[in-house]
C-alpha atoms as a PDB file:
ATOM      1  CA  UNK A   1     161.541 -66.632 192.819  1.00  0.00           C
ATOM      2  CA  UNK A   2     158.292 -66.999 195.673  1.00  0.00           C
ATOM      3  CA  UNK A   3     156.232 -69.870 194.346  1.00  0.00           C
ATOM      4  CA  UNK A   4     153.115 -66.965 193.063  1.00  0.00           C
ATOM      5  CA  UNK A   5     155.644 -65.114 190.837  1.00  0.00           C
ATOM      6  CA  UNK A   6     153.917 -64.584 187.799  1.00  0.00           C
ATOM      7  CA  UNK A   7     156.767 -65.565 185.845  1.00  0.00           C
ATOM      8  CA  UNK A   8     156.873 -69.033 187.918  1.00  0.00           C
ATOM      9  CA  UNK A   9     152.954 -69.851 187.325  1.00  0.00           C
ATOM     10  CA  UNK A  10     153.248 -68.768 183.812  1.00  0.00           C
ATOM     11  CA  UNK A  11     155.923 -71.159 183.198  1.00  0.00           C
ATOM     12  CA  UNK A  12     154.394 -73.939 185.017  1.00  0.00           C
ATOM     13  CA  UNK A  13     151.146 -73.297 182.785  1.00  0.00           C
ATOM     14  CA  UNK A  14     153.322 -73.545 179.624  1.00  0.00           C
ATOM     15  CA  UNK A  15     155.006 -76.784 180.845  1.00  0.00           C
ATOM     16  CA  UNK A  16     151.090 -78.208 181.740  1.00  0.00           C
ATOM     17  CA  UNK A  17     150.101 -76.769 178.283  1.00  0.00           C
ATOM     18  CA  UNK A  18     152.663 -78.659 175.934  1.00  0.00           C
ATOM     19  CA  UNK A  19     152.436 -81.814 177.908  1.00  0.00           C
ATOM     20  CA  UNK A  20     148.789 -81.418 176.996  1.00  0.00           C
ATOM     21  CA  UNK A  21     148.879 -80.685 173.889  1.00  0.00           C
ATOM     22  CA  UNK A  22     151.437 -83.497 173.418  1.00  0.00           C
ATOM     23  CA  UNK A  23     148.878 -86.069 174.818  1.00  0.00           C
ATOM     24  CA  UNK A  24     145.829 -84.643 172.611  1.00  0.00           C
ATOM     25  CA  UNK A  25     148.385 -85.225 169.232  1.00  0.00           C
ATOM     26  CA  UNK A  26     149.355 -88.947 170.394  1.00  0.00           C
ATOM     27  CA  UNK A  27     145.614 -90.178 170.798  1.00  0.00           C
ATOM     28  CA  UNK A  28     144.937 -88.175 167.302  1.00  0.00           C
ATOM     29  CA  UNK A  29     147.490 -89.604 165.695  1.00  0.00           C
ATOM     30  CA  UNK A  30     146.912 -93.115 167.455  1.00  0.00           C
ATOM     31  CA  UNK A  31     143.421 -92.467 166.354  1.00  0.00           C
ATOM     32  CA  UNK A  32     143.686 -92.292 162.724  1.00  0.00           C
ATOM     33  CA  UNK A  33     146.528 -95.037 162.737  1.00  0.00           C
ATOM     34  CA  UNK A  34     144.377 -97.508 164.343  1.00  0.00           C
ATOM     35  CA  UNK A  35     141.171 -96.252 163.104  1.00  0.00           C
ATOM     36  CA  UNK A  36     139.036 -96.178 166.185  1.00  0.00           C
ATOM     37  CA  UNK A  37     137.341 -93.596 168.841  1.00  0.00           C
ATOM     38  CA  UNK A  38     139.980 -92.524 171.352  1.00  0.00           C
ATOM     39  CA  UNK A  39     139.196 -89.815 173.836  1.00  0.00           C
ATOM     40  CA  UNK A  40     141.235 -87.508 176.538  1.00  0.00           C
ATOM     41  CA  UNK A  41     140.088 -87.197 180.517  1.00  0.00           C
ATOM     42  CA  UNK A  42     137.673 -84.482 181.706  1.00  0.00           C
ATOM     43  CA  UNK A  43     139.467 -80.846 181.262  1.00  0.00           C
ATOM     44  CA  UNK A  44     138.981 -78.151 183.248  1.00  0.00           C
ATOM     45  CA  UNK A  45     137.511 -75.279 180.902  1.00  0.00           C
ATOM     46  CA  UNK A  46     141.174 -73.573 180.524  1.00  0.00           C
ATOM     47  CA  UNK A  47     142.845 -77.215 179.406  1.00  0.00           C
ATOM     48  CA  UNK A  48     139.595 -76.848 176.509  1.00  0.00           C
ATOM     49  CA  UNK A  49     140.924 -73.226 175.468  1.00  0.00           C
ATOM     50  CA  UNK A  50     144.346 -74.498 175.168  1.00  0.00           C
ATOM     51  CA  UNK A  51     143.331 -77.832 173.353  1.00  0.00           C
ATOM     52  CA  UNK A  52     140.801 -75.342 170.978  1.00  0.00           C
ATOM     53  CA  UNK A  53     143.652 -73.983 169.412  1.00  0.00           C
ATOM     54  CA  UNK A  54     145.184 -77.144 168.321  1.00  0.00           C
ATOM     55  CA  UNK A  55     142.312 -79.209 167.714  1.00  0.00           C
ATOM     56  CA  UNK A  56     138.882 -76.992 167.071  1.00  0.00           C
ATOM     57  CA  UNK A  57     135.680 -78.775 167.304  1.00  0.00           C
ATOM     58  CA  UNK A  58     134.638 -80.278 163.702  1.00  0.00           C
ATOM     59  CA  UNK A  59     132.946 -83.924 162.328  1.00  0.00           C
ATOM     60  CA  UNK A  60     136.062 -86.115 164.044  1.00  0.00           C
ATOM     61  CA  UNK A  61     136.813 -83.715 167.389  1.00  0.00           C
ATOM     62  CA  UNK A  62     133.799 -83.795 169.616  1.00  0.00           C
ATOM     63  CA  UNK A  63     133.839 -82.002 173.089  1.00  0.00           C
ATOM     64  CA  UNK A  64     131.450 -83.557 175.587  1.00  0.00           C
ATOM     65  CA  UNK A  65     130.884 -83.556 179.145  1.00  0.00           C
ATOM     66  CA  UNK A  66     127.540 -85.788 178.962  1.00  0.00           C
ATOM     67  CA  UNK A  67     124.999 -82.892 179.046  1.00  0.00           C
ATOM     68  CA  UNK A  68     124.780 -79.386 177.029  1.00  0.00           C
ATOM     69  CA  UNK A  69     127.255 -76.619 178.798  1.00  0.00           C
ATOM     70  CA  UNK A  70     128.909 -78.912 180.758  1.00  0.00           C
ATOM     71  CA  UNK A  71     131.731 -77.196 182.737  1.00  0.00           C
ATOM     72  CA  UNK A  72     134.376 -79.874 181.932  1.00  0.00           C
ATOM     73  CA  UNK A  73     134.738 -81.881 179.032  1.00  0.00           C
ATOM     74  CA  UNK A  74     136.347 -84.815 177.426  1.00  0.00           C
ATOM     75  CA  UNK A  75     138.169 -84.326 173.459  1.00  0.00           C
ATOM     76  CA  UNK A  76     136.950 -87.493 171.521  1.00  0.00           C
ATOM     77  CA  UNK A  77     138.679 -88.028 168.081  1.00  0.00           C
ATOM     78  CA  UNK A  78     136.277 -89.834 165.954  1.00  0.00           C
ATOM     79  CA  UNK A  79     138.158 -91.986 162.954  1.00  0.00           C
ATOM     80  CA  UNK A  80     134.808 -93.062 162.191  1.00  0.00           C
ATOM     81  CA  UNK A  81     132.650 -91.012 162.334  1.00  0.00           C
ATOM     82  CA  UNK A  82     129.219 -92.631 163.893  1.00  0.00           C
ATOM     83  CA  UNK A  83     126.283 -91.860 165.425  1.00  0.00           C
ATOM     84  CA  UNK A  84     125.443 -92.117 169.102  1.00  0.00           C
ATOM     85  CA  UNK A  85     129.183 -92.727 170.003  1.00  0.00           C
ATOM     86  CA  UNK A  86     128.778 -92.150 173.527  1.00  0.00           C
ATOM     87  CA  UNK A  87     131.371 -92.974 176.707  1.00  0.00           C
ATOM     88  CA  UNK A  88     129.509 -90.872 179.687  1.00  0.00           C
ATOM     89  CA  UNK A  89     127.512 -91.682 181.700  1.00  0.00           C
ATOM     90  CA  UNK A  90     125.904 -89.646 184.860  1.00  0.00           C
ATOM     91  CA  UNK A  91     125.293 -91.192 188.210  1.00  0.00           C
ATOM     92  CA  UNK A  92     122.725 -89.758 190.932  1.00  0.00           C
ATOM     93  CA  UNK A  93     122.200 -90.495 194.244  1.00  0.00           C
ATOM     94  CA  UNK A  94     119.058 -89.614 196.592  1.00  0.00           C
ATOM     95  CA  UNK A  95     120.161 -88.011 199.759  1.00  0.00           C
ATOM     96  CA  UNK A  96     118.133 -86.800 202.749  1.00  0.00           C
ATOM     97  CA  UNK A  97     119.427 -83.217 204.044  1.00  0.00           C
ATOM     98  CA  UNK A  98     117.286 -82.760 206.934  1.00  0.00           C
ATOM     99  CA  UNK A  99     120.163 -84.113 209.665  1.00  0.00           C
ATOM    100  CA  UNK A 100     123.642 -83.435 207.571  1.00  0.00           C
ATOM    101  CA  UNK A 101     124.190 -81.168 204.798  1.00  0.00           C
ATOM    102  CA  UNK A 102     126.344 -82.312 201.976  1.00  0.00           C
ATOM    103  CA  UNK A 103     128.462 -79.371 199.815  1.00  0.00           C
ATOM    104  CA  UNK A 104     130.462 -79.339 196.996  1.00  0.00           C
ATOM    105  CA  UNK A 105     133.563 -79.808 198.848  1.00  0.00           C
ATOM    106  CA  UNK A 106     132.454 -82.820 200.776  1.00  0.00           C
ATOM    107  CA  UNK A 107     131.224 -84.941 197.153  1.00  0.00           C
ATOM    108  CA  UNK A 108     135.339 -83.810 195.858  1.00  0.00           C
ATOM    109  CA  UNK A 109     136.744 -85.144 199.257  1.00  0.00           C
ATOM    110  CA  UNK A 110     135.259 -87.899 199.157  1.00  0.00           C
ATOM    111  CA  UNK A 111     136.129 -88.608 195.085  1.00  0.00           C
ATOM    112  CA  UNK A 112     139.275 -87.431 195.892  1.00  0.00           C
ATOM    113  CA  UNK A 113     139.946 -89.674 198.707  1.00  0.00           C
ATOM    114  CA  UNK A 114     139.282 -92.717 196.460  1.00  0.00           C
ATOM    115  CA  UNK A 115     142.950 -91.744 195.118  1.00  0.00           C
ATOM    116  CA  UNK A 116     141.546 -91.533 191.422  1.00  0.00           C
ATOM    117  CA  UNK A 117     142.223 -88.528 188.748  1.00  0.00           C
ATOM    118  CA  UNK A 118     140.725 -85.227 188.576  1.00  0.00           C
ATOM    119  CA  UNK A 119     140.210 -86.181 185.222  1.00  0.00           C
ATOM    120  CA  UNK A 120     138.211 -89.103 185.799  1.00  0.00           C
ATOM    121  CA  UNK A 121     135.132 -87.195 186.364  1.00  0.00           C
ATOM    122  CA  UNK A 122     133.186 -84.683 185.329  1.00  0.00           C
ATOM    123  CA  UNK A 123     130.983 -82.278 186.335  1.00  0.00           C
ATOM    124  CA  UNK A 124     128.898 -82.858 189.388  1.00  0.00           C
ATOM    125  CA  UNK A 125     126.519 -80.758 192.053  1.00  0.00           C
ATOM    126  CA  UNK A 126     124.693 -81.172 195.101  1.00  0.00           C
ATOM    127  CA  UNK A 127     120.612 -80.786 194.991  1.00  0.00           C
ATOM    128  CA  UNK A 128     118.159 -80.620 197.598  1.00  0.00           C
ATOM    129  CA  UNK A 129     117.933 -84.424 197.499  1.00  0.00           C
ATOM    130  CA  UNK A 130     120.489 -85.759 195.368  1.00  0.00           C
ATOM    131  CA  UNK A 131     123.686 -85.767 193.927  1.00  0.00           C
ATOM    132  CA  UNK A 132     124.696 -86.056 190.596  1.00  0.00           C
ATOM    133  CA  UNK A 133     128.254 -86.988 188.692  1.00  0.00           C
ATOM    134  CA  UNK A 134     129.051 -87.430 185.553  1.00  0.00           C
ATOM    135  CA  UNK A 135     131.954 -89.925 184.488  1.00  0.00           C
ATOM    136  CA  UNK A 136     132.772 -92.491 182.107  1.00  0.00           C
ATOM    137  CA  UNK A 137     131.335 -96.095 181.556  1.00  0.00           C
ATOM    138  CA  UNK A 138     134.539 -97.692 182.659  1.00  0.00           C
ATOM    139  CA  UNK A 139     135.018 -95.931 185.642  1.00  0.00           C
ATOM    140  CA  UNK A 140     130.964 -96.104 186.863  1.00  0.00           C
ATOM    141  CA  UNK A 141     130.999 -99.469 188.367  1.00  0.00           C
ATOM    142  CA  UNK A 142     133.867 -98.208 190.382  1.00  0.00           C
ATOM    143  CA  UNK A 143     132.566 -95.615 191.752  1.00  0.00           C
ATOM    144  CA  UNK A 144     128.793 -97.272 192.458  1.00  0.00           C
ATOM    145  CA  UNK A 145     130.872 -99.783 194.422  1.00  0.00           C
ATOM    146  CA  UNK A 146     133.105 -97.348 196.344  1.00  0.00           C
ATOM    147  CA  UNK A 147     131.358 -94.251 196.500  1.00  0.00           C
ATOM    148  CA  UNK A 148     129.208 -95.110 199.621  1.00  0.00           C
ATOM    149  CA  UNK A 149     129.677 -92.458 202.133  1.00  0.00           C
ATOM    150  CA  UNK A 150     129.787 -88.764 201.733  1.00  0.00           C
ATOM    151  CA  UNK A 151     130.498 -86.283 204.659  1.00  0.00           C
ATOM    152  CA  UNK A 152     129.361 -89.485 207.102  1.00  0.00           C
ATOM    153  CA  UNK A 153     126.346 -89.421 205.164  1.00  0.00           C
ATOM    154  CA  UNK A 154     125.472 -93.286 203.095  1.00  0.00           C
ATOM    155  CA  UNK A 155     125.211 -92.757 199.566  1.00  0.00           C
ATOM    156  CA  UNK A 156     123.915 -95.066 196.645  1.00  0.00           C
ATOM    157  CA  UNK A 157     124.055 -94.432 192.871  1.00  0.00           C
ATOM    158  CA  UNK A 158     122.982 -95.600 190.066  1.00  0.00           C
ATOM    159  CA  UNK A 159     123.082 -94.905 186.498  1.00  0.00           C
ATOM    160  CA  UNK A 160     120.400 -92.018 186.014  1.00  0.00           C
ATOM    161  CA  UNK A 161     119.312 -91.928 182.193  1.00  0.00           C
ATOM    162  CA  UNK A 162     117.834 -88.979 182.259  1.00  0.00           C
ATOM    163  CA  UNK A 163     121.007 -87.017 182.210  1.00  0.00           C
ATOM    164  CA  UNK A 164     120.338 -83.985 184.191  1.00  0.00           C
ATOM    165  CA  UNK A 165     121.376 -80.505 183.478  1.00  0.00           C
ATOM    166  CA  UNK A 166     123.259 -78.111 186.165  1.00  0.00           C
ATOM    167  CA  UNK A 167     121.310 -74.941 186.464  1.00  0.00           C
ATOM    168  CA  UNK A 168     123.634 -71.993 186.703  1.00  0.00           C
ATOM    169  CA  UNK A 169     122.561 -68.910 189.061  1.00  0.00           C
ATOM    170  CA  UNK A 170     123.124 -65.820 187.102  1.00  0.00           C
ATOM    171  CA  UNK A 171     122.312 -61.990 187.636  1.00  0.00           C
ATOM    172  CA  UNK A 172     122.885 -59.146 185.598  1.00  0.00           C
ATOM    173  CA  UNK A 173     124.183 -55.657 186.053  1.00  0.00           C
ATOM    174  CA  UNK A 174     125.371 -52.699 184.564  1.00  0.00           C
ATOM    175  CA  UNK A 175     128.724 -50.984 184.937  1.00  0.00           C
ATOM    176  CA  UNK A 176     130.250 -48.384 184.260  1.00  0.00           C
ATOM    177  CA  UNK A 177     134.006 -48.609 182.967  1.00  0.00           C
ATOM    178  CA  UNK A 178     136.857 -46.084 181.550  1.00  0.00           C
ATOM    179  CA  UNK A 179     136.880 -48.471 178.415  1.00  0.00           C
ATOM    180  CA  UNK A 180     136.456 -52.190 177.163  1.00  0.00           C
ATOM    181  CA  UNK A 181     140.064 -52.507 177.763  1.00  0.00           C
ATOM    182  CA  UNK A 182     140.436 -55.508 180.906  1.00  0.00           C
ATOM    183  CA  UNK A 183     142.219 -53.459 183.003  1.00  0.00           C
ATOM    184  CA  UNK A 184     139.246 -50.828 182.985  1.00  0.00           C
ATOM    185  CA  UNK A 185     136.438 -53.354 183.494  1.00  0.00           C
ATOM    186  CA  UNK A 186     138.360 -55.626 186.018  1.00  0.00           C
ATOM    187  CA  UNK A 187     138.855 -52.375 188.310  1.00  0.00           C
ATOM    188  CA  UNK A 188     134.960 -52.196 187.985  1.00  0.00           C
ATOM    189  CA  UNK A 189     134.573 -55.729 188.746  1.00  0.00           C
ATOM    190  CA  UNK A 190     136.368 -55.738 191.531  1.00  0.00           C
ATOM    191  CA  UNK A 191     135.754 -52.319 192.763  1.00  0.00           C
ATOM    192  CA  UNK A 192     139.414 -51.486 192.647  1.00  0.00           C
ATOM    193  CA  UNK A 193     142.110 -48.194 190.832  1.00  0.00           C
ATOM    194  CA  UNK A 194     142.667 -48.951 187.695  1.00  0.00           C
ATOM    195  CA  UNK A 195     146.196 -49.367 188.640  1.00  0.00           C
ATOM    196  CA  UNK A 196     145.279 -51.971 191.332  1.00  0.00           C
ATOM    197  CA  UNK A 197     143.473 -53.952 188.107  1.00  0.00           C
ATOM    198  CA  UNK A 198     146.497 -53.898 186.474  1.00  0.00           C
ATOM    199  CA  UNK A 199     148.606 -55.400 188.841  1.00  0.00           C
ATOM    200  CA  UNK A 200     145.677 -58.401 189.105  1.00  0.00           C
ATOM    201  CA  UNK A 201     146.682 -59.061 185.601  1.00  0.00           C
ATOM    202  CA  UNK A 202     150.030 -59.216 185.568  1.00  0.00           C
ATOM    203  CA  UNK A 203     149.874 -61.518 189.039  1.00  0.00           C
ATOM    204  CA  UNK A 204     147.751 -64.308 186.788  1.00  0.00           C
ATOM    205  CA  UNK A 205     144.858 -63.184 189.111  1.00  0.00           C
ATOM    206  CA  UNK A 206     142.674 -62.948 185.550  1.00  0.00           C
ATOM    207  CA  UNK A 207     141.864 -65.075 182.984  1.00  0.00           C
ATOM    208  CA  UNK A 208     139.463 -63.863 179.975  1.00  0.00           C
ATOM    209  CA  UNK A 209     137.847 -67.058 178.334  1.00  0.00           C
ATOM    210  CA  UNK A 210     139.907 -69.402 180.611  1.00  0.00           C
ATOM    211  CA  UNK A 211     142.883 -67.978 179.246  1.00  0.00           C
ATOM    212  CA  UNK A 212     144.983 -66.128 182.067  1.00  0.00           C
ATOM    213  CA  UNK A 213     145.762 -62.687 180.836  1.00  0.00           C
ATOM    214  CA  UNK A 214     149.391 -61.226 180.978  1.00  0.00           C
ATOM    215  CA  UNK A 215     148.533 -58.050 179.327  1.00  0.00           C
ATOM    216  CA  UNK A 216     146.581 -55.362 180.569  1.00  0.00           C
ATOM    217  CA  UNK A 217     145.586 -53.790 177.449  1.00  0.00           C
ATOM    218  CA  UNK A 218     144.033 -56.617 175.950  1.00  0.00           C
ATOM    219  CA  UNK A 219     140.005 -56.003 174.997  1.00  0.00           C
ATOM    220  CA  UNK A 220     137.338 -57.658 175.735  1.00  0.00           C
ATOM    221  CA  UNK A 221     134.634 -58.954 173.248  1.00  0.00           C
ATOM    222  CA  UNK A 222     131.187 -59.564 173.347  1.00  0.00           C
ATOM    223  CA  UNK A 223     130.007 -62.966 175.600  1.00  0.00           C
ATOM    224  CA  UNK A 224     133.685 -62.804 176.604  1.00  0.00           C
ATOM    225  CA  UNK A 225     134.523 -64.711 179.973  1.00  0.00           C
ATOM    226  CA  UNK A 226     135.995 -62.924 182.809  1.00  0.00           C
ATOM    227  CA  UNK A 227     137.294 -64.776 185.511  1.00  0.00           C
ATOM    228  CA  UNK A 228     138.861 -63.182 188.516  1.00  0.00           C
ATOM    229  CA  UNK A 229     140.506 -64.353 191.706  1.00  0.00           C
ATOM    230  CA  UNK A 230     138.223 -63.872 194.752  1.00  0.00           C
ATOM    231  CA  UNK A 231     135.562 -62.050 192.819  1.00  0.00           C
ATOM    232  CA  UNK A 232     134.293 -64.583 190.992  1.00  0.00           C
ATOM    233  CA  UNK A 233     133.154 -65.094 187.138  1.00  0.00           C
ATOM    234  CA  UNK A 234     131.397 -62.507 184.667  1.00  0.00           C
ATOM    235  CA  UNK A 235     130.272 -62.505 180.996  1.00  0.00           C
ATOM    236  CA  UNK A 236     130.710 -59.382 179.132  1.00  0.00           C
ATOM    237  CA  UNK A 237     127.269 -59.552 177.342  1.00  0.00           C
ATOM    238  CA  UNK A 238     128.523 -55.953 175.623  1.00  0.00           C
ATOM    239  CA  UNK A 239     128.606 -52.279 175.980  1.00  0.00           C
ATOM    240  CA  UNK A 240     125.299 -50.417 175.910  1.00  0.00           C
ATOM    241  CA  UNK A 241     125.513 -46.866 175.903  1.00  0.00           C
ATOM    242  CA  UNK A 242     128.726 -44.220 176.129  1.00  0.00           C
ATOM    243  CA  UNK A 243     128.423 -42.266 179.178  1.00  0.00           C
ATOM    244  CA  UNK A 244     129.888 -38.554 180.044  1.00  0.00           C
ATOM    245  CA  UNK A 245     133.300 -38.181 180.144  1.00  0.00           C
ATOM    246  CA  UNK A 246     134.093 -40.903 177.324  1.00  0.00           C
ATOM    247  CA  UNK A 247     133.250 -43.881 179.812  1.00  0.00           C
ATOM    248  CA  UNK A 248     131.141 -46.705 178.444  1.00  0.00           C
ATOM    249  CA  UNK A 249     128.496 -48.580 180.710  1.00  0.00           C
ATOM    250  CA  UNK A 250     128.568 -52.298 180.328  1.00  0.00           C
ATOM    251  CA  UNK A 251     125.955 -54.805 180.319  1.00  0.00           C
ATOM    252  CA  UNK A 252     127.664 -58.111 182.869  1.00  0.00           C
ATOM    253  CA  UNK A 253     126.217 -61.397 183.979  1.00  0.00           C
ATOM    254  CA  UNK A 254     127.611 -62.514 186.843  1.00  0.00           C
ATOM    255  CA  UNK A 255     127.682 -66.059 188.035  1.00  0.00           C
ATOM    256  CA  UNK A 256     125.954 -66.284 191.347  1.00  0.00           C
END
């Protein structure tokens, strides 16, 4: 089988879901044994779906990624429960623009290149004049040591108490669709046949709350999240009127 058959990817997303799932259950279990805080890495937001099943949020499973809507996440199991239980941190540099731009891609390369796990850190964005990175308190003094030079560019950071939000870019829109079926609103997403949509679906080209749809006839609720390959990402805020010919228009905020 070519390495994008959807049957390959959706067996190599099993595989990375059990060992997952596996590793959530040890520190659990480890957790309550020993009675103390143990918590996973930063996940992406589909690792969180997957873990959500097993192990919804409650008193003793916390999901945090230092600020409110973080993108990624850490799962802490509490055995005791206490206040103010707290293992991230966010670091922020000042950085001056004017001569060399820094993106996205240039903060990861440079993370990346200090040969340390995705899952070592969190969230993180570039502002006019500074960068900012959320991790963990035992991995901070590495990185404020070794996290110097971005894209050529010398960088500095410190420990920024403040704990700043990322701002999301959003716009809304309405469109029109055969039916709240996914196949039906990703061919209006994407401005492809119905047909076309399908295909996207069963190629793992969609996920619908960070979950990657097999099924074309699956529906989609309200605040649902629709991810799609080379579009981009959309939340299906709901339907708001029924148009002629039995087609429904849809209310969308897309991520900009």
């Amino acid at each position: 089988y070519p390495v994008e058959s959807p049957w390959i990817q959706k067996m190599i997303e099993s595989k990375e879901d059990t060992s997952l799932i596996a590793h959530l259950s040890d520190l659990r279990d480890k957790s309550e044994i020993w009675h103390t805080n143990l918590y996973s890495g930063f996940l992406n937001e589909q690792q969180q779906a997957v873990a959500q099943k097993y192990f919804p949020a409650s008193d003793t499973v916390i999901y945090d990624g230092g600020y409110p809507g973080a993108a990624k996440r850490r799962v802490i199991f509490q055995s005791i429960v206490e206040d103010g239980f707290y293992d991230i941190v966010c670091l922020s540099a000042r950085i001056d623009q004017r001569f060399r731009k820094i993106s996205h891609r240039d903060v990861l390369g440079a993370l990346m290149h200090l040969q340390i796990e995705r899952s070592a850190f969190g969230d993180f964005w570039v502002e006019e004049d500074h960068i900012h990175l959320y991790t963990t308190t035992s991995m901070a003094p590495f990185l404020m040591q070794n996290l110097t030079r971005i894209n050529q560019l010398s960088v500095s950071f410190e420990i920024n108490k403040d704990r700043p939000v990322q701002i999301f870019q959003t716009k809304k829109m309405t469109v029109i669709a055969a039916s709240t079926r996914m196949d039906a609103i990703v061919a209006s997403l994407a401005h492809v046949s119905r047909s076309q949509a399908k295909e996207m679906i069963r190629g793992g080209l969609v996920q619908l709350n960070h979950i990657t749809l097999d099924s074309p006839d699956k529906l989609c609720d309200n605040n649902g999240t629709i991810s799609i390959r080379g579009k981009g990402r959309f939340r299906f805020l709901g339907v708001v009127r029924k148009t002629g010919g039995d087609r429904v228009a849809i209310e969308i905020e897309q991520s900009i």
